[in-house]
N, C-alpha and C. Protein backbone atom coordinates (compact mmCIF):
# COMPACT_ATOMS: atom_id res chain seq x y z
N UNK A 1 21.60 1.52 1.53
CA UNK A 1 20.16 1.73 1.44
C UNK A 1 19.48 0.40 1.10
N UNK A 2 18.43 0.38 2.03
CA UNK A 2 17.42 -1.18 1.33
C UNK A 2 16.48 -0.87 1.39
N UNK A 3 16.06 -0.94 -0.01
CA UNK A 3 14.39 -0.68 -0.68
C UNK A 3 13.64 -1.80 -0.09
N UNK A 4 12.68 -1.73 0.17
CA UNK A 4 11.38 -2.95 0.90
C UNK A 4 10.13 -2.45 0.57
N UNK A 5 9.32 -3.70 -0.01
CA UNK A 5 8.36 -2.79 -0.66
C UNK A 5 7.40 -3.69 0.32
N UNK A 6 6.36 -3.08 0.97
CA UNK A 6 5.48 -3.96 1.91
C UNK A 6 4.69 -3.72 1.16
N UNK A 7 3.57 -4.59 1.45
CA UNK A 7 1.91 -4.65 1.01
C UNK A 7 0.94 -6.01 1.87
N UNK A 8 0.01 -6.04 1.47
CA UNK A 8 -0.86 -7.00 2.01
C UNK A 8 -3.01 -6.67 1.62
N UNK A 9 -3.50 -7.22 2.17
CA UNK A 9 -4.88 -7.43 1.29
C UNK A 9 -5.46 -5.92 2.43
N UNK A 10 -6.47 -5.63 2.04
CA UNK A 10 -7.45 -4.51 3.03
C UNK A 10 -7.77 -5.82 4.24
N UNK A 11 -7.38 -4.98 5.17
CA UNK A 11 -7.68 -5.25 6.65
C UNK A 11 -6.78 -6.47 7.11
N UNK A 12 -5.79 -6.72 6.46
CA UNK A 12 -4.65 -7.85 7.08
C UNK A 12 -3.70 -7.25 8.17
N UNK A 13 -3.67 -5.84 8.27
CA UNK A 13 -2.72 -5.27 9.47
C UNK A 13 -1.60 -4.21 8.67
N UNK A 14 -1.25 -4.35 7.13
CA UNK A 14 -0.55 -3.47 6.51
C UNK A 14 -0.33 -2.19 7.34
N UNK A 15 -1.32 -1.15 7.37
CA UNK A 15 -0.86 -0.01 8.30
C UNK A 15 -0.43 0.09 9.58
N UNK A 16 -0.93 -0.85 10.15
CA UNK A 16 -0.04 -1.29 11.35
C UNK A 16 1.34 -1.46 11.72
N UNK A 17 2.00 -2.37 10.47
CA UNK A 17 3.08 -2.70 10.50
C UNK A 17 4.11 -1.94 10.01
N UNK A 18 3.27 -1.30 9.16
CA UNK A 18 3.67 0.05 8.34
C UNK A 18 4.66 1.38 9.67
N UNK A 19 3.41 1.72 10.46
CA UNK A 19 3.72 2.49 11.62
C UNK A 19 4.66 2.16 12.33
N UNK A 20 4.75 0.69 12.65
CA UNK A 20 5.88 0.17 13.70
C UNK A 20 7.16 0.03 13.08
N UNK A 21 6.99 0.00 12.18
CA UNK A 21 8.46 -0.15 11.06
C UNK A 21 9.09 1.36 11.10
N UNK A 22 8.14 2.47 10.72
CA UNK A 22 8.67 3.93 11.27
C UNK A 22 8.90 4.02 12.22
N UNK A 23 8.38 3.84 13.43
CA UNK A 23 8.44 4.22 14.57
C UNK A 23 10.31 3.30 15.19
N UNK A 24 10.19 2.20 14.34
CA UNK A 24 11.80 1.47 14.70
C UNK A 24 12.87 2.37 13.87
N UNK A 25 12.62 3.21 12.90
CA UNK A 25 13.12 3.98 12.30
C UNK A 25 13.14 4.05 11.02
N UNK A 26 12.62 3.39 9.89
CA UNK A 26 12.23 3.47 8.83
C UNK A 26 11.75 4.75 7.86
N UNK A 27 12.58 4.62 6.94
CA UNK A 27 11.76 6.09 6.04
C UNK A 27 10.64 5.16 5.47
N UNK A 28 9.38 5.78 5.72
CA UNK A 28 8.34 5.63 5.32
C UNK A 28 7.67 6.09 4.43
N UNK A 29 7.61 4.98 2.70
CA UNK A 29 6.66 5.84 1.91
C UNK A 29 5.29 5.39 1.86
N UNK A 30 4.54 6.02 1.97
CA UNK A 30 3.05 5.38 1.65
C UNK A 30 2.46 6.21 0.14
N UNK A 31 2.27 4.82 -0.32
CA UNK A 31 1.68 5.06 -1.75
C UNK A 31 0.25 5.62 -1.29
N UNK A 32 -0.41 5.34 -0.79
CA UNK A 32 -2.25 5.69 -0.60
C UNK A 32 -1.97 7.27 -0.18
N UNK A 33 -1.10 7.84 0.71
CA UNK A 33 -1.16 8.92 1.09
C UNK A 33 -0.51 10.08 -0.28
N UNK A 34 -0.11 9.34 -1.12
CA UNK A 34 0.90 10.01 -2.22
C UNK A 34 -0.23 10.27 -3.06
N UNK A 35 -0.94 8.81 -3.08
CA UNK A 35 -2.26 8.86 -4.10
C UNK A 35 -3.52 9.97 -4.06
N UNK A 36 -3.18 10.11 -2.84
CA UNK A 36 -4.11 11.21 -2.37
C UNK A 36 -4.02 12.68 -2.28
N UNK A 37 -2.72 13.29 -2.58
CA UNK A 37 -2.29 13.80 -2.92
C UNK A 37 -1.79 14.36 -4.23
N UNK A 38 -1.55 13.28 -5.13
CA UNK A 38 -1.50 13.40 -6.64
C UNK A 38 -2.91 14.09 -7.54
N UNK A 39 -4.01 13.74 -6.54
CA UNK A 39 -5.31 14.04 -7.37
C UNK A 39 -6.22 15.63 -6.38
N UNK A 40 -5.47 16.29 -5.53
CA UNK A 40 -5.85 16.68 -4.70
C UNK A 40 -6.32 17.92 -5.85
N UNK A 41 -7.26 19.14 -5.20
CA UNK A 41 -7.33 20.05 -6.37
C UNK A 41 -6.43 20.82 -6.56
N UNK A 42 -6.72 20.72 -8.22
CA UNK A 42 -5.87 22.00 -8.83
C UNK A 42 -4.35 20.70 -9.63
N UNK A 43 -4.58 19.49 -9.02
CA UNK A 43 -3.36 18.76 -9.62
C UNK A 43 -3.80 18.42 -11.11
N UNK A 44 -2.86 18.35 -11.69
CA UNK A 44 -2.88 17.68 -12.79
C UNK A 44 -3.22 16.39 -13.00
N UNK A 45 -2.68 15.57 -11.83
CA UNK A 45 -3.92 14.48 -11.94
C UNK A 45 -4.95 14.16 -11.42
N UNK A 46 -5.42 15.39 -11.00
CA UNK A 46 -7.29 15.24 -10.37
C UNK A 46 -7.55 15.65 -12.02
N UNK A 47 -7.40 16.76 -12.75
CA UNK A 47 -8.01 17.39 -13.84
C UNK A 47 -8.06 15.80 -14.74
N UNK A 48 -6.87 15.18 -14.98
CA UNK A 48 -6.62 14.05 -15.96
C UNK A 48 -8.16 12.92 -15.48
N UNK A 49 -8.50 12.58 -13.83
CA UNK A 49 -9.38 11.86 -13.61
C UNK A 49 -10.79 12.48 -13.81
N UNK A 50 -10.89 13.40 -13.42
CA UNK A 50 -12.41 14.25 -14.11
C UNK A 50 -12.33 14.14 -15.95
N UNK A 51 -11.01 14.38 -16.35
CA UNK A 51 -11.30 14.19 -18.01
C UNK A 51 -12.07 13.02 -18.27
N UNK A 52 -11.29 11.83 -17.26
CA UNK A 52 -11.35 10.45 -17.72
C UNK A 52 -13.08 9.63 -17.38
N UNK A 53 -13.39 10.46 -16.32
CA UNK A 53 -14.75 10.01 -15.54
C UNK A 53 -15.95 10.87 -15.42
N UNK A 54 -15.42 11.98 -15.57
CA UNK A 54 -16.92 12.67 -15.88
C UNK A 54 -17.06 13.95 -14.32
N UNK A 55 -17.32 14.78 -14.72
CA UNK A 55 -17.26 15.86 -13.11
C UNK A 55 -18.25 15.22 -11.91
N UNK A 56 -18.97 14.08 -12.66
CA UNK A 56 -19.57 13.51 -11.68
C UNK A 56 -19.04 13.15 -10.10
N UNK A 57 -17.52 13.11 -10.44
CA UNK A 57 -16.58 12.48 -9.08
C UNK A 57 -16.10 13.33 -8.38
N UNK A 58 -16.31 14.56 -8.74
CA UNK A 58 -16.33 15.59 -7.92
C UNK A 58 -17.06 16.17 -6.92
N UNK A 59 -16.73 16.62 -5.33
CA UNK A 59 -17.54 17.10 -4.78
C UNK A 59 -17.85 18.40 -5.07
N UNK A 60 -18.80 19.34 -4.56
CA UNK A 60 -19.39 20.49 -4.37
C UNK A 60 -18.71 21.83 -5.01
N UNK A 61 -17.52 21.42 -4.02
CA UNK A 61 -16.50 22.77 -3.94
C UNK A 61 -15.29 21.99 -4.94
N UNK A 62 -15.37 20.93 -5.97
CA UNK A 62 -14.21 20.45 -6.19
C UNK A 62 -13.15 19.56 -6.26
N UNK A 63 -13.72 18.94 -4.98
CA UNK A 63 -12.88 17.98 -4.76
C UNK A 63 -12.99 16.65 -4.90
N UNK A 64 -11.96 15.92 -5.05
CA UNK A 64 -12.38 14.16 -5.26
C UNK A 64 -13.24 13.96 -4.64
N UNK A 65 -14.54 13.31 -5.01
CA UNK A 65 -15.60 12.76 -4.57
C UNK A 65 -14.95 11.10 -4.01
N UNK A 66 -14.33 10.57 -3.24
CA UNK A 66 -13.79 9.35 -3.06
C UNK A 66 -14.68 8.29 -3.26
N UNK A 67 -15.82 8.08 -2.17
CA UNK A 67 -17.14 7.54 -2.73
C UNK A 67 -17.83 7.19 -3.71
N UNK A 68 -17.55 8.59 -4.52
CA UNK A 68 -18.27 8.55 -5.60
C UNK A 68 -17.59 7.36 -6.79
N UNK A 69 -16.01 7.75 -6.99
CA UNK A 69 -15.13 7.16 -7.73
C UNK A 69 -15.06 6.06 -7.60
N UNK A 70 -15.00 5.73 -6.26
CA UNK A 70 -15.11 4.09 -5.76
C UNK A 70 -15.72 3.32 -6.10
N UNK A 71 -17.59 3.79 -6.33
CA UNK A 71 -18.54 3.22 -6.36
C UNK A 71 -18.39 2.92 -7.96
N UNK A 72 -17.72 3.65 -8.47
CA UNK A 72 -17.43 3.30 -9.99
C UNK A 72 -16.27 2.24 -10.38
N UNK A 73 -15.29 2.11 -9.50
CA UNK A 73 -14.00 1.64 -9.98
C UNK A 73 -14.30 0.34 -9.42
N UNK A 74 -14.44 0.13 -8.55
CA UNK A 74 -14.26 -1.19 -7.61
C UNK A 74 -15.19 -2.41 -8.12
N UNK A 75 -16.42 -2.19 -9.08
CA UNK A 75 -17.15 -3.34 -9.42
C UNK A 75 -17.13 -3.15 -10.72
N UNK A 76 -15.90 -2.17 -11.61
CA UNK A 76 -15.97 -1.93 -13.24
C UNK A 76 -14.27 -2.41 -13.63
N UNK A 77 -13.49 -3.67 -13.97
CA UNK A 77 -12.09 -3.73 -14.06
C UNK A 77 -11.75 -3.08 -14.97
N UNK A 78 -12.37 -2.36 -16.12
CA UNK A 78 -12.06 -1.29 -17.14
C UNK A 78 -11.75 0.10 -16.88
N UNK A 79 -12.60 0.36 -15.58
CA UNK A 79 -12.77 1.66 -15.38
C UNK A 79 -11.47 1.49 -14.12
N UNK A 80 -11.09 0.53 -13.84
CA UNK A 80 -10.35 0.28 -12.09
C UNK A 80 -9.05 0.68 -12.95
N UNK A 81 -9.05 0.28 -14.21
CA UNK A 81 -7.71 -0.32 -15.00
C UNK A 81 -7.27 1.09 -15.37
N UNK A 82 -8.29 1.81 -15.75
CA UNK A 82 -7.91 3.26 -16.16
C UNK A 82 -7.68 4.28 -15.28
N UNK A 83 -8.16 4.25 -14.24
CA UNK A 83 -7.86 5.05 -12.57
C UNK A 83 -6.41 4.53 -12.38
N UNK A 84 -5.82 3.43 -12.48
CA UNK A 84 -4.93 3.00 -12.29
C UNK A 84 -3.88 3.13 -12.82
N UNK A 85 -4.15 3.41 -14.34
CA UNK A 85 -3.09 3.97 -15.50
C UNK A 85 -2.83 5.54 -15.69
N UNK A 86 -3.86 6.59 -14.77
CA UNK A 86 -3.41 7.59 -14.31
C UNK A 86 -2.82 8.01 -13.20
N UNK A 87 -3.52 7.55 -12.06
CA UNK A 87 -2.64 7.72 -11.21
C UNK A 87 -1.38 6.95 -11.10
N UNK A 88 -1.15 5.87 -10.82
CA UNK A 88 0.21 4.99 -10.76
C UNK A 88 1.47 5.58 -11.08
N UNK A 89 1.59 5.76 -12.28
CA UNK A 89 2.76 6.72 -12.47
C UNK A 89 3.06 7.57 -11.42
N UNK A 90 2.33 8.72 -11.20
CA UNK A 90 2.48 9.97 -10.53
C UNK A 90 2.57 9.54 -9.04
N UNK A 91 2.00 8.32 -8.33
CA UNK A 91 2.74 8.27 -7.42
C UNK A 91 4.17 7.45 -7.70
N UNK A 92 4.66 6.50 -8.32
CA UNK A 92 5.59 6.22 -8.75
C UNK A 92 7.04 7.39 -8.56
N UNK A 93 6.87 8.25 -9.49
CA UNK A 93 7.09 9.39 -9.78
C UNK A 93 7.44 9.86 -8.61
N UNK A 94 6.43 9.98 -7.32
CA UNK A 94 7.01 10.95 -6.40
C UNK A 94 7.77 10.14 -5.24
N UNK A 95 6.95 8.89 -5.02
CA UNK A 95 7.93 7.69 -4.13
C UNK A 95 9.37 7.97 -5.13
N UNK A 96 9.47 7.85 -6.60
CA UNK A 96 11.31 7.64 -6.50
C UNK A 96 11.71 8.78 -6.14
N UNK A 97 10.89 10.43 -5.99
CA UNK A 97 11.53 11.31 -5.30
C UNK A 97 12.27 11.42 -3.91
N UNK A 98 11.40 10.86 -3.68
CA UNK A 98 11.36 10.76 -2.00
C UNK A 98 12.50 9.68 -1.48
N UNK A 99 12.32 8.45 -2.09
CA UNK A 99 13.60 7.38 -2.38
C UNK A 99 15.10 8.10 -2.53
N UNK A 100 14.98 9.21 -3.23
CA UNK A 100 16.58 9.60 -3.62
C UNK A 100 17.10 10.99 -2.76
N UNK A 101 16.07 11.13 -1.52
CA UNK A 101 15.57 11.91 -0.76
C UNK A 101 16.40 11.61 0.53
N UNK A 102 16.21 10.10 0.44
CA UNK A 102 16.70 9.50 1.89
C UNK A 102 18.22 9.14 2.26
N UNK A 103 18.45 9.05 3.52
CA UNK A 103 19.66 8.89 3.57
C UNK A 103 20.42 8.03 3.37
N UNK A 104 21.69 7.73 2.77
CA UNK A 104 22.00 6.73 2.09
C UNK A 104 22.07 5.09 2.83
N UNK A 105 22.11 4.99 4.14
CA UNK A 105 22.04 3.71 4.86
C UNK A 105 20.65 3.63 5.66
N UNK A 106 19.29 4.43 4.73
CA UNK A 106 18.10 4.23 5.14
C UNK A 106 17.95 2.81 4.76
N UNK A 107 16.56 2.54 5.84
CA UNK A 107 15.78 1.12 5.64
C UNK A 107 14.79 2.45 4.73
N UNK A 108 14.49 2.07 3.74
CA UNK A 108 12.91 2.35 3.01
C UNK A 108 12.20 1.51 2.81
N UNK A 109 10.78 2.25 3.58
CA UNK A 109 9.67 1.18 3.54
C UNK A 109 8.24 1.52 2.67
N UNK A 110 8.53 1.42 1.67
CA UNK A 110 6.89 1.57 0.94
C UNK A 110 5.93 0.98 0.74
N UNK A 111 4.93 2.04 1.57
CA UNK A 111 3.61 0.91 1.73
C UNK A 111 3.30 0.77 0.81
N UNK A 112 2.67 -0.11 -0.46
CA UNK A 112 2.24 -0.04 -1.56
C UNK A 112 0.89 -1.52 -1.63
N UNK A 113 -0.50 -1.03 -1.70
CA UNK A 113 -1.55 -1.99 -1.07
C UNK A 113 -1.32 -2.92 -2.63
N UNK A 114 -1.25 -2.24 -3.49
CA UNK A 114 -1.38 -2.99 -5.15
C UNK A 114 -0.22 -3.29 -5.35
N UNK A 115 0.87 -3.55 -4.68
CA UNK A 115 2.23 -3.74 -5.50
C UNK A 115 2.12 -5.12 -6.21
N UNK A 116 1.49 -6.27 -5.82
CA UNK A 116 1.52 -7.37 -6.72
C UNK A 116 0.66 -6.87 -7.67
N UNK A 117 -0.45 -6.26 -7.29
CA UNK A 117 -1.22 -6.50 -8.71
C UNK A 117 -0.33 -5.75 -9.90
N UNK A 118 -0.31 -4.43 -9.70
CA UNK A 118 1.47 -3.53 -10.29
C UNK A 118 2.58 -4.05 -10.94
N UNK A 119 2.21 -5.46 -10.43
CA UNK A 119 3.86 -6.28 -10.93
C UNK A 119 5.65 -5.58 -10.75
N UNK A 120 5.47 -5.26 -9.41
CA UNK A 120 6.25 -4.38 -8.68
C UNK A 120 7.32 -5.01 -7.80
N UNK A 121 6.91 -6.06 -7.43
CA UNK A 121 7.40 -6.58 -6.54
C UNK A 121 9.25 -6.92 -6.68
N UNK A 122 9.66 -7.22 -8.17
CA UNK A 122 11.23 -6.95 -9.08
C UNK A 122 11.63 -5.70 -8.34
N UNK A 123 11.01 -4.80 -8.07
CA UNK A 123 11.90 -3.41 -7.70
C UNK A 123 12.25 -3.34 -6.26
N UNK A 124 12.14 -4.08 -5.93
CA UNK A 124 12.71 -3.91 -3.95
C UNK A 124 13.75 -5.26 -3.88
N UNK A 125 14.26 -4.90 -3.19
CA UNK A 125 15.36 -5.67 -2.30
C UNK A 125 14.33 -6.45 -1.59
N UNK A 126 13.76 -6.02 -0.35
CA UNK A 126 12.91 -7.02 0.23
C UNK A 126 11.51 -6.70 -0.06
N UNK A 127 10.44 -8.04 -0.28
CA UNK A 127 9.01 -8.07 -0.10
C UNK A 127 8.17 -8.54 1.09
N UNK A 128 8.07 -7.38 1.73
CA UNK A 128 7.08 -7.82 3.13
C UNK A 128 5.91 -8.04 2.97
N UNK A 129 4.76 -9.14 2.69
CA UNK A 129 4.00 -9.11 2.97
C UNK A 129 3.11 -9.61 4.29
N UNK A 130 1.76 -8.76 4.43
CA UNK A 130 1.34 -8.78 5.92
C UNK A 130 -0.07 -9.89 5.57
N UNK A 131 -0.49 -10.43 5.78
CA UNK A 131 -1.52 -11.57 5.76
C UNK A 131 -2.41 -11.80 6.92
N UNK A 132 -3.50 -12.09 6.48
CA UNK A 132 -4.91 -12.45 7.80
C UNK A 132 -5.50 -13.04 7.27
N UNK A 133 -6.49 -14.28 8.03
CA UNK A 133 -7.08 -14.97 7.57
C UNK A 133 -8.46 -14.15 7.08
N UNK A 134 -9.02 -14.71 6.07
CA UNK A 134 -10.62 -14.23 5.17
C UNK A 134 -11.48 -13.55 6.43
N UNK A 135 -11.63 -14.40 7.03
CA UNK A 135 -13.07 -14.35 8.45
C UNK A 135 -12.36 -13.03 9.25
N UNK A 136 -11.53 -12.81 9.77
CA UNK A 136 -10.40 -12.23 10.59
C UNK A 136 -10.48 -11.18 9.62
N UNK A 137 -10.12 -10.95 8.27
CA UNK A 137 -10.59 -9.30 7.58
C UNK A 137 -12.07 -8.65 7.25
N UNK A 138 -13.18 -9.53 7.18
CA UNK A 138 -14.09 -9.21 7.04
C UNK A 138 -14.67 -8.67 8.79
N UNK A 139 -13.91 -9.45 9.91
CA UNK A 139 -14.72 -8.58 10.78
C UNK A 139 -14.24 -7.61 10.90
N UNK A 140 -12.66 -7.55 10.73
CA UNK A 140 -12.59 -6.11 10.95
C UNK A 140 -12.96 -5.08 10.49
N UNK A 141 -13.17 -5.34 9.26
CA UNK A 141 -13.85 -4.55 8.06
C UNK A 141 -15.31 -4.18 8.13
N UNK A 142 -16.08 -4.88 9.13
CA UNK A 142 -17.02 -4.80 9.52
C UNK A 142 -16.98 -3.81 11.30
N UNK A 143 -16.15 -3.98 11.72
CA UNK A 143 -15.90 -3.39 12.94
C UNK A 143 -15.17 -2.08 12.55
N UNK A 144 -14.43 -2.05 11.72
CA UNK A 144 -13.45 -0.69 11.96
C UNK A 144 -14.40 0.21 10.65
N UNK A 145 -14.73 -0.14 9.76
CA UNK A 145 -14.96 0.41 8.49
C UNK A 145 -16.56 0.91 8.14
N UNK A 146 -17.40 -0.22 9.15
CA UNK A 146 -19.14 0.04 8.69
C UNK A 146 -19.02 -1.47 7.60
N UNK A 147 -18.66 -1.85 6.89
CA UNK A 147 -18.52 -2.46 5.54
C UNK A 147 -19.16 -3.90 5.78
N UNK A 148 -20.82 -3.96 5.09
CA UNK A 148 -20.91 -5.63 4.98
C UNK A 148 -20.71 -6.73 4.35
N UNK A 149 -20.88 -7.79 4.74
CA UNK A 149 -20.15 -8.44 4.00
C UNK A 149 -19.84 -8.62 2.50
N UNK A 150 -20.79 -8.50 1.53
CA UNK A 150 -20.86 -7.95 0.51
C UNK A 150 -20.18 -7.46 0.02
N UNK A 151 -20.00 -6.11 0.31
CA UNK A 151 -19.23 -5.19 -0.01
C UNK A 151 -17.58 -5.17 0.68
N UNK A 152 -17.26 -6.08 1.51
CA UNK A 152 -16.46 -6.25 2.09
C UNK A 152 -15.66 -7.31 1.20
N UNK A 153 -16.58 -8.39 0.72
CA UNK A 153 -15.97 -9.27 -0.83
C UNK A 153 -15.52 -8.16 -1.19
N UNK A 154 -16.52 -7.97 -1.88
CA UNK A 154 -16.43 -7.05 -3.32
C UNK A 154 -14.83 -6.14 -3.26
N UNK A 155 -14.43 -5.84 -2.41
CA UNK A 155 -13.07 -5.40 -1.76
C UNK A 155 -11.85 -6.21 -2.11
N UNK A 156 -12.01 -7.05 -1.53
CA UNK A 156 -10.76 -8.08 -0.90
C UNK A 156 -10.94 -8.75 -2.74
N UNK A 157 -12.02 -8.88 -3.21
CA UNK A 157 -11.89 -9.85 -4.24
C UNK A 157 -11.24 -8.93 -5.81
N UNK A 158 -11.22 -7.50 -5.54
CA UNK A 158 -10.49 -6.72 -6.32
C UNK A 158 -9.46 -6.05 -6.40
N UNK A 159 -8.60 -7.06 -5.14
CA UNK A 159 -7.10 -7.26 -5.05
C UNK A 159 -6.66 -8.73 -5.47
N UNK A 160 -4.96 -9.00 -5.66
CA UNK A 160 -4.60 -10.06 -5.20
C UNK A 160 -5.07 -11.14 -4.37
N UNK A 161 -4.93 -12.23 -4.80
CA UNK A 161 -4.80 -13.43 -4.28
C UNK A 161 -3.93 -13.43 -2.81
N UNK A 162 -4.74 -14.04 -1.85
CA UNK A 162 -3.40 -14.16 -0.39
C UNK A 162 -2.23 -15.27 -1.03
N UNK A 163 -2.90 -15.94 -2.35
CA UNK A 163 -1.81 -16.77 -2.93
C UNK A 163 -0.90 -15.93 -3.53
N UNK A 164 -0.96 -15.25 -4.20
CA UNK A 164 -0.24 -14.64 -5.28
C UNK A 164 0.33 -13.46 -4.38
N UNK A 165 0.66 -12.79 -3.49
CA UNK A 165 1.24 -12.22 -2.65
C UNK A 165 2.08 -13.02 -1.83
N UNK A 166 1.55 -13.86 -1.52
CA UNK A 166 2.72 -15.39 -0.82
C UNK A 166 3.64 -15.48 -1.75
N UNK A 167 3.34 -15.62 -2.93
CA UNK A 167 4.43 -16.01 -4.18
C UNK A 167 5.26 -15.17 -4.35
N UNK A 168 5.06 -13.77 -4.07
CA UNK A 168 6.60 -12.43 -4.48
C UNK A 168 7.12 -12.64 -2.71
N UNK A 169 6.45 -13.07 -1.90
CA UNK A 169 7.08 -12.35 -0.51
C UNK A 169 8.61 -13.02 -0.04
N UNK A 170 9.25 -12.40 0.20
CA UNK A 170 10.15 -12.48 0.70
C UNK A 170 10.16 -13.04 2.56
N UNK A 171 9.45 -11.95 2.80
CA UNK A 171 9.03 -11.85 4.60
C UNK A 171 7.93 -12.25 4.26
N UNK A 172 6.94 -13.08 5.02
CA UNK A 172 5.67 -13.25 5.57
C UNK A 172 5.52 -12.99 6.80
N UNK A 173 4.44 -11.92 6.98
CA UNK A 173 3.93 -11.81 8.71
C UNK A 173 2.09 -12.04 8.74
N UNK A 174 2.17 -13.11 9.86
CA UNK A 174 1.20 -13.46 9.96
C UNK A 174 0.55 -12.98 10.71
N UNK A 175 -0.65 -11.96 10.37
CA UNK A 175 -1.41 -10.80 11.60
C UNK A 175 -2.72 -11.84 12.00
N UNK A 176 -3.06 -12.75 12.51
CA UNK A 176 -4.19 -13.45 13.35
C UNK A 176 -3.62 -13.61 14.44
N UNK A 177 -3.23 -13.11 15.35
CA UNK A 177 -3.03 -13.62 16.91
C UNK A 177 -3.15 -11.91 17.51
N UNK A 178 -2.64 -11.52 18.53
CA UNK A 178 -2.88 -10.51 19.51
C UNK A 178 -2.34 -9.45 18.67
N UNK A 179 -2.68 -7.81 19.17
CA UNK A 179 -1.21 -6.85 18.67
C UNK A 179 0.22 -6.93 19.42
N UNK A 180 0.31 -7.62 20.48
CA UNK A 180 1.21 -7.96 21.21
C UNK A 180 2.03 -8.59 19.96
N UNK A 181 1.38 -9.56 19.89
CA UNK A 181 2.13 -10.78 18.65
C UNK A 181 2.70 -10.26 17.27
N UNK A 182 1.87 -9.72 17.23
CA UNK A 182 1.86 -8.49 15.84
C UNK A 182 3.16 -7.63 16.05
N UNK A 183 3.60 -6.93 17.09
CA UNK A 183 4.49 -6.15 17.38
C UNK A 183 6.12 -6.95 17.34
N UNK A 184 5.68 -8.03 18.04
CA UNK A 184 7.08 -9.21 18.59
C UNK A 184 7.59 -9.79 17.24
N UNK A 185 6.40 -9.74 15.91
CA UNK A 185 7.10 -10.51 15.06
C UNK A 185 7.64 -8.83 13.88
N UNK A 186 7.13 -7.88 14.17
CA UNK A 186 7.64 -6.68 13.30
C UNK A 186 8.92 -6.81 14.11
N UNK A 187 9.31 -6.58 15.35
CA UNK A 187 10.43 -6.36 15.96
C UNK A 187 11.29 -7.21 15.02
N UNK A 188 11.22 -8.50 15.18
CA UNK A 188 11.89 -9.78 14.54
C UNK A 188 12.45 -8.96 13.22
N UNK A 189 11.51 -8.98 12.56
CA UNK A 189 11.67 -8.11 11.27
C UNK A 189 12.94 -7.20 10.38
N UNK A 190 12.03 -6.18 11.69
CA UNK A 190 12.89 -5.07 11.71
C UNK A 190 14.50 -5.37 11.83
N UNK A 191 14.73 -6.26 13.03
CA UNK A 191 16.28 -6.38 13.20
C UNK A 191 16.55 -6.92 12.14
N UNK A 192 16.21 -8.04 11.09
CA UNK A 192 16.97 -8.21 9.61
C UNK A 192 16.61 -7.51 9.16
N UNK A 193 15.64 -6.34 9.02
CA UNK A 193 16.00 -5.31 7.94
C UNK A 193 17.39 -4.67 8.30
N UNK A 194 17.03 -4.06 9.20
CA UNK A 194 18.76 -3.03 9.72
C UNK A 194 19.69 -3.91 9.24
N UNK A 195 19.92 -4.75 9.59
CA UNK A 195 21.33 -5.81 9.79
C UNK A 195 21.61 -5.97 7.88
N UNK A 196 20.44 -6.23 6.94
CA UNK A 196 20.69 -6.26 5.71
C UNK A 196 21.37 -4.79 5.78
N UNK A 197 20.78 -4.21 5.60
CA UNK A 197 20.47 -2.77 5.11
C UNK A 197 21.93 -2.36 5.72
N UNK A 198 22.71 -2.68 6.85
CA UNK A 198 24.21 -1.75 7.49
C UNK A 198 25.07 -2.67 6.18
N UNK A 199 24.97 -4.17 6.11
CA UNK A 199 25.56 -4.96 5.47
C UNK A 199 25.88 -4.44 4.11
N UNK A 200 24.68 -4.10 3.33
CA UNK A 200 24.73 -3.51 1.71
C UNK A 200 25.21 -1.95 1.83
N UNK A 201 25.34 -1.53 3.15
CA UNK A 201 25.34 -0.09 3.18
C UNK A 201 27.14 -0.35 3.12
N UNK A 202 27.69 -1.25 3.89
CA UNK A 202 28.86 -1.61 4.07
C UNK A 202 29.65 -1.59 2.85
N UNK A 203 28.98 -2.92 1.85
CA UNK A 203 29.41 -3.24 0.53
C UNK A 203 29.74 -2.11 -0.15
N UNK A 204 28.61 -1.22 -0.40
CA UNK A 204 28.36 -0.26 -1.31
C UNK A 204 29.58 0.95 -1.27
N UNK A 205 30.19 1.03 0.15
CA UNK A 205 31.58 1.75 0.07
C UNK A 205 32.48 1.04 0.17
């Protein structure tokens, strides 16, 4: 089994690479989809984030107000810090479920967008990170998302450093050229993941 923990900044290509890594055969965990799930209603940690924030973040019928929470977390590092110290665990928690889930000469790939900030990066075998230049995420972020520039900072600047993600990575993939390009260098990838991953699978019996 080889743990790989990917990540990269909003709008560098992360889910992208994410997909193509499954699609080559990868067990795929995604922390954002776990996250979203951990707080869904009726969980114990939606109730813990309404304790923590007020029913204000709730919609109508109940449910995470996403928007709403956002508009609170993303320009408050006190309030980001405490969203963060509830949920985290609980996806934690269910990624190592899912981890001990898989089959023993899996590639596992967890998407995880905060793993540097997390100080996470010690727990994987390999660190993929996915990278784009500043100009190159803001349009997309502007093209795929609605998001101006502004608020498109305000984003990118309440993650990691593209420095400080360079510094845990193991893999660097560089997403500014075509999806063609994008694809040719996951392929690359992918074949040293497998090839680690049969190797330690080898050792291990």
């Amino acid at each position: 089994m080889l743990n790989v923990g990917l990540t990269g900044g909003i709008a560098a290509g992360k889910s992208a690479v994410a997909r193509q890594l499954a699609e080559l055969g990868a067990v795929l965990i995604d922390a954002d989809a776990i996250a979203r799930a951990v707080v869904e209603p009726g969980t114990p940690g939606l109730a813990a984030v309404v304790a923590a924030f007020g029913p204000g973040i709730l919609t109508a019928d109940g449910a995470l107000d996403r928007p709403a929470l956002g508009a609170l977390v993303f320009k408050d590092t006190a309030a980001r810090e405490k969203l963060n110290s509830i949920v985290h665990p609980l996806v934690r928690a269910e990624a190592a479920r899912l981890r001990e889930a898989a089959p023993a000469d899996a590639v596992i790939v967890q998407d995880i967008p905060l793993l540097v900030e997390t100080g996470q990066g010690q727990d994987f075998d390999v660190v993929l990170v996915v990278a784009a230049p500043l100009q190159e995420r803001l349009r997309r972020m502007a093209r795929d998302r609605g998001m101006n520039e502004a608020d498109a900072l305000a984003r990118i600047s309440a993650q990691a450093a593209d420095a400080e993600r360079a510094a845990v990575a193991d893999i660097l993939i560089e997403n500014s050229g075509t999806v063609e390009e994008l694809r040719d260098r996951v392929n690359e990838v992918w074949e040293s993941l497998d090839v680690k991953s049969r190797a330690e699978s080898k050792h291990a019996r």
